[in-house]
C-alpha atoms as a PDB file:
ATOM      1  CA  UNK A   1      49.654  13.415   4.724  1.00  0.00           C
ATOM      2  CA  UNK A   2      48.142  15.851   2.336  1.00  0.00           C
ATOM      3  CA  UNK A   3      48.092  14.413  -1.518  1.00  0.00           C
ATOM      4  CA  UNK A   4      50.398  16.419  -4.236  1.00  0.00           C
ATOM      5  CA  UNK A   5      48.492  19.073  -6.728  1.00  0.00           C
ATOM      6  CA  UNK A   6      48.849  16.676  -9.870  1.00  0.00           C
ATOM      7  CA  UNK A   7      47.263  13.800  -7.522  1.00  0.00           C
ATOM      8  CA  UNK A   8      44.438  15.625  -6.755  1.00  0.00           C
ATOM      9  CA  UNK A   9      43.629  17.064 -10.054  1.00  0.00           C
ATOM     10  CA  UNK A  10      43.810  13.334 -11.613  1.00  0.00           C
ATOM     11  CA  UNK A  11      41.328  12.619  -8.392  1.00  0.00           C
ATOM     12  CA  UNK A  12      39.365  15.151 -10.076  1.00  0.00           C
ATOM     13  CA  UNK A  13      39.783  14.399 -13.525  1.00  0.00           C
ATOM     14  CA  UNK A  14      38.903  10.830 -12.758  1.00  0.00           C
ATOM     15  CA  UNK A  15      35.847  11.323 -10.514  1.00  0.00           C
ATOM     16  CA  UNK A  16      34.070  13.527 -13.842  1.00  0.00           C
ATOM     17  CA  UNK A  17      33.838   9.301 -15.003  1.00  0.00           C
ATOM     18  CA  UNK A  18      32.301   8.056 -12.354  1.00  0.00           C
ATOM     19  CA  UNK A  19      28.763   9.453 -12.347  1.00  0.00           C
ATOM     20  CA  UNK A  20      26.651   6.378 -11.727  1.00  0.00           C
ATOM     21  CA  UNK A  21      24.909   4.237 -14.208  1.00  0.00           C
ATOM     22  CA  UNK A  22      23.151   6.095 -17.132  1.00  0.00           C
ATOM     23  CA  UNK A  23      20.536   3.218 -18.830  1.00  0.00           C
ATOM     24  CA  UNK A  24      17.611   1.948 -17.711  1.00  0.00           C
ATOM     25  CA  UNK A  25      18.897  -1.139 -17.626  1.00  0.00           C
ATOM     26  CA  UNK A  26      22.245  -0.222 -15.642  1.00  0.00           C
ATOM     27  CA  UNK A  27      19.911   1.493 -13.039  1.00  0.00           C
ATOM     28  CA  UNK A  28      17.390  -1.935 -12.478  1.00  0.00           C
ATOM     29  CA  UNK A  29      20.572  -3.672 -11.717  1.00  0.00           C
ATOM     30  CA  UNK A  30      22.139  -1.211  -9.334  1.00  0.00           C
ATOM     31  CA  UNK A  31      18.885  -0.909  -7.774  1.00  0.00           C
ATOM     32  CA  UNK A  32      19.483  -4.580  -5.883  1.00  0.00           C
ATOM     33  CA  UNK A  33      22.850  -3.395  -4.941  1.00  0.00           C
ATOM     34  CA  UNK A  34      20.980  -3.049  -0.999  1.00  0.00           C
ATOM     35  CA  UNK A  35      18.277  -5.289  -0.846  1.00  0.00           C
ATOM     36  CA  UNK A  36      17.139  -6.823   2.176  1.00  0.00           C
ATOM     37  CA  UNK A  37      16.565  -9.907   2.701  1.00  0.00           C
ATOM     38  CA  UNK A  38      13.833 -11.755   5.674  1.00  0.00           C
ATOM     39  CA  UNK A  39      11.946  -9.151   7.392  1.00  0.00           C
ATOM     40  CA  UNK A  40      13.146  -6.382   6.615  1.00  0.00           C
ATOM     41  CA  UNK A  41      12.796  -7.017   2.588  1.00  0.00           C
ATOM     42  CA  UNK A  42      10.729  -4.125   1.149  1.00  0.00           C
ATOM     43  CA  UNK A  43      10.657  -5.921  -2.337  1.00  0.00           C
ATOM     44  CA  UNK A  44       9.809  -9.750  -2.454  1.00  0.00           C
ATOM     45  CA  UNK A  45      11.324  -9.766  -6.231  1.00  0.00           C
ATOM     46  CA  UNK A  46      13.643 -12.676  -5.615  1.00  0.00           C
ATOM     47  CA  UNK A  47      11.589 -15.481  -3.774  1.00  0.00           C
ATOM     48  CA  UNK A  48      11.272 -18.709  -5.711  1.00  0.00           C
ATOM     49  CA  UNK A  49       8.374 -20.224  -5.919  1.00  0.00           C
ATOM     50  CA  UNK A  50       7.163 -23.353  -3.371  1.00  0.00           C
ATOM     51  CA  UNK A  51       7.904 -25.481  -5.638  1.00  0.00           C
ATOM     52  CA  UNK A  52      11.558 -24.492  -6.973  1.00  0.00           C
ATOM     53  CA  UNK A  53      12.011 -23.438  -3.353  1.00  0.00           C
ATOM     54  CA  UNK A  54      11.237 -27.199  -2.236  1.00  0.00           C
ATOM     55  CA  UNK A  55      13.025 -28.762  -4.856  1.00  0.00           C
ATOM     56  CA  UNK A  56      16.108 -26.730  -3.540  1.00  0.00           C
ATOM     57  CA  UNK A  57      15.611 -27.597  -0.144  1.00  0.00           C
ATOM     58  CA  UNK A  58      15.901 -31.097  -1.084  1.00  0.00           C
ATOM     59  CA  UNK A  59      19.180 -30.865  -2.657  1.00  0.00           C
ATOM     60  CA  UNK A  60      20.564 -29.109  -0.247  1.00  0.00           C
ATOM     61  CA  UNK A  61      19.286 -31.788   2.444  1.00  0.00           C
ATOM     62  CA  UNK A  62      20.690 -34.363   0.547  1.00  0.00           C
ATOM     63  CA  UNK A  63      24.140 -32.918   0.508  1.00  0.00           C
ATOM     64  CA  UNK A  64      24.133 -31.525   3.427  1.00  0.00           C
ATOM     65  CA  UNK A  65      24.004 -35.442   4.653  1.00  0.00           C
ATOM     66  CA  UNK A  66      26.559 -36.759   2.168  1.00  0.00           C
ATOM     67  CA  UNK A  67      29.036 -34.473   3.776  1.00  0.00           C
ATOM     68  CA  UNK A  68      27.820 -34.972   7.212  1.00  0.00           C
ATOM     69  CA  UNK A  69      28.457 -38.955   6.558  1.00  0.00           C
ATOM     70  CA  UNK A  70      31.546 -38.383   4.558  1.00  0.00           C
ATOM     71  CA  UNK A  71      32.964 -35.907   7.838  1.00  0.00           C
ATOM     72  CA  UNK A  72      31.865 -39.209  10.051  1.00  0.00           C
ATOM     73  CA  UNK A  73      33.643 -40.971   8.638  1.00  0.00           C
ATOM     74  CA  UNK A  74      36.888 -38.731   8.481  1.00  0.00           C
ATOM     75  CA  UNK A  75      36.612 -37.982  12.478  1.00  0.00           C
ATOM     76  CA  UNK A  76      35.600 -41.711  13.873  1.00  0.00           C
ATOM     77  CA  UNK A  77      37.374 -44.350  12.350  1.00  0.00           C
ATOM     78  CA  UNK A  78      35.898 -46.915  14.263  1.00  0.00           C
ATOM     79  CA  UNK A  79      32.332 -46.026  13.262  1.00  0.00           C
ATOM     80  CA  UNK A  80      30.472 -48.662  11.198  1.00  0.00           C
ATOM     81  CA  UNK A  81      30.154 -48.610   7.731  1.00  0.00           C
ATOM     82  CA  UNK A  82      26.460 -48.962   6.440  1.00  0.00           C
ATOM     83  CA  UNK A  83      27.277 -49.585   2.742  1.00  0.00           C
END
């Protein structure tokens, strides 16, 4: 279904705004919009370092086996509590 003349010249109107982003700044943050991550990653800007990276690991490993316990507990009600 073609669009009416008025439609198209707002399309128009409106796409004269839309030019992409102008500062430096805007352009460095538009510039991540498609990075890649693994082995494909052309930039390596966002790795952590060892450190931070372990210390996240951590916490997440810890979580991960709070939930784990607290879904154990949810699905086998006959399973013994270790408190």
């Amino acid at each position: 279904m073609p669009i009416s003349k008025k439609q198209l010249m707002a399309n128009r109107k409106n796409a004269q705004k839309s030019t992409g982003p102008k500062t430096p700044l805007g352009k460095l943050r538009s510039s991540g919009n498609a990075h890649k991550h693994g082995l494909y990653s052309k930039n390596d800007t966002k790795t952590p370092s060892p450190k931070v990276f372990h210390l996240n690991q951590s916490l997440l490993m810890e979580l991960l086996s709070k939930e784990m316990e607290a879904q154990n507990k949810k699905t086998n009600p006959f399973s013994l509590s270790r408190s």
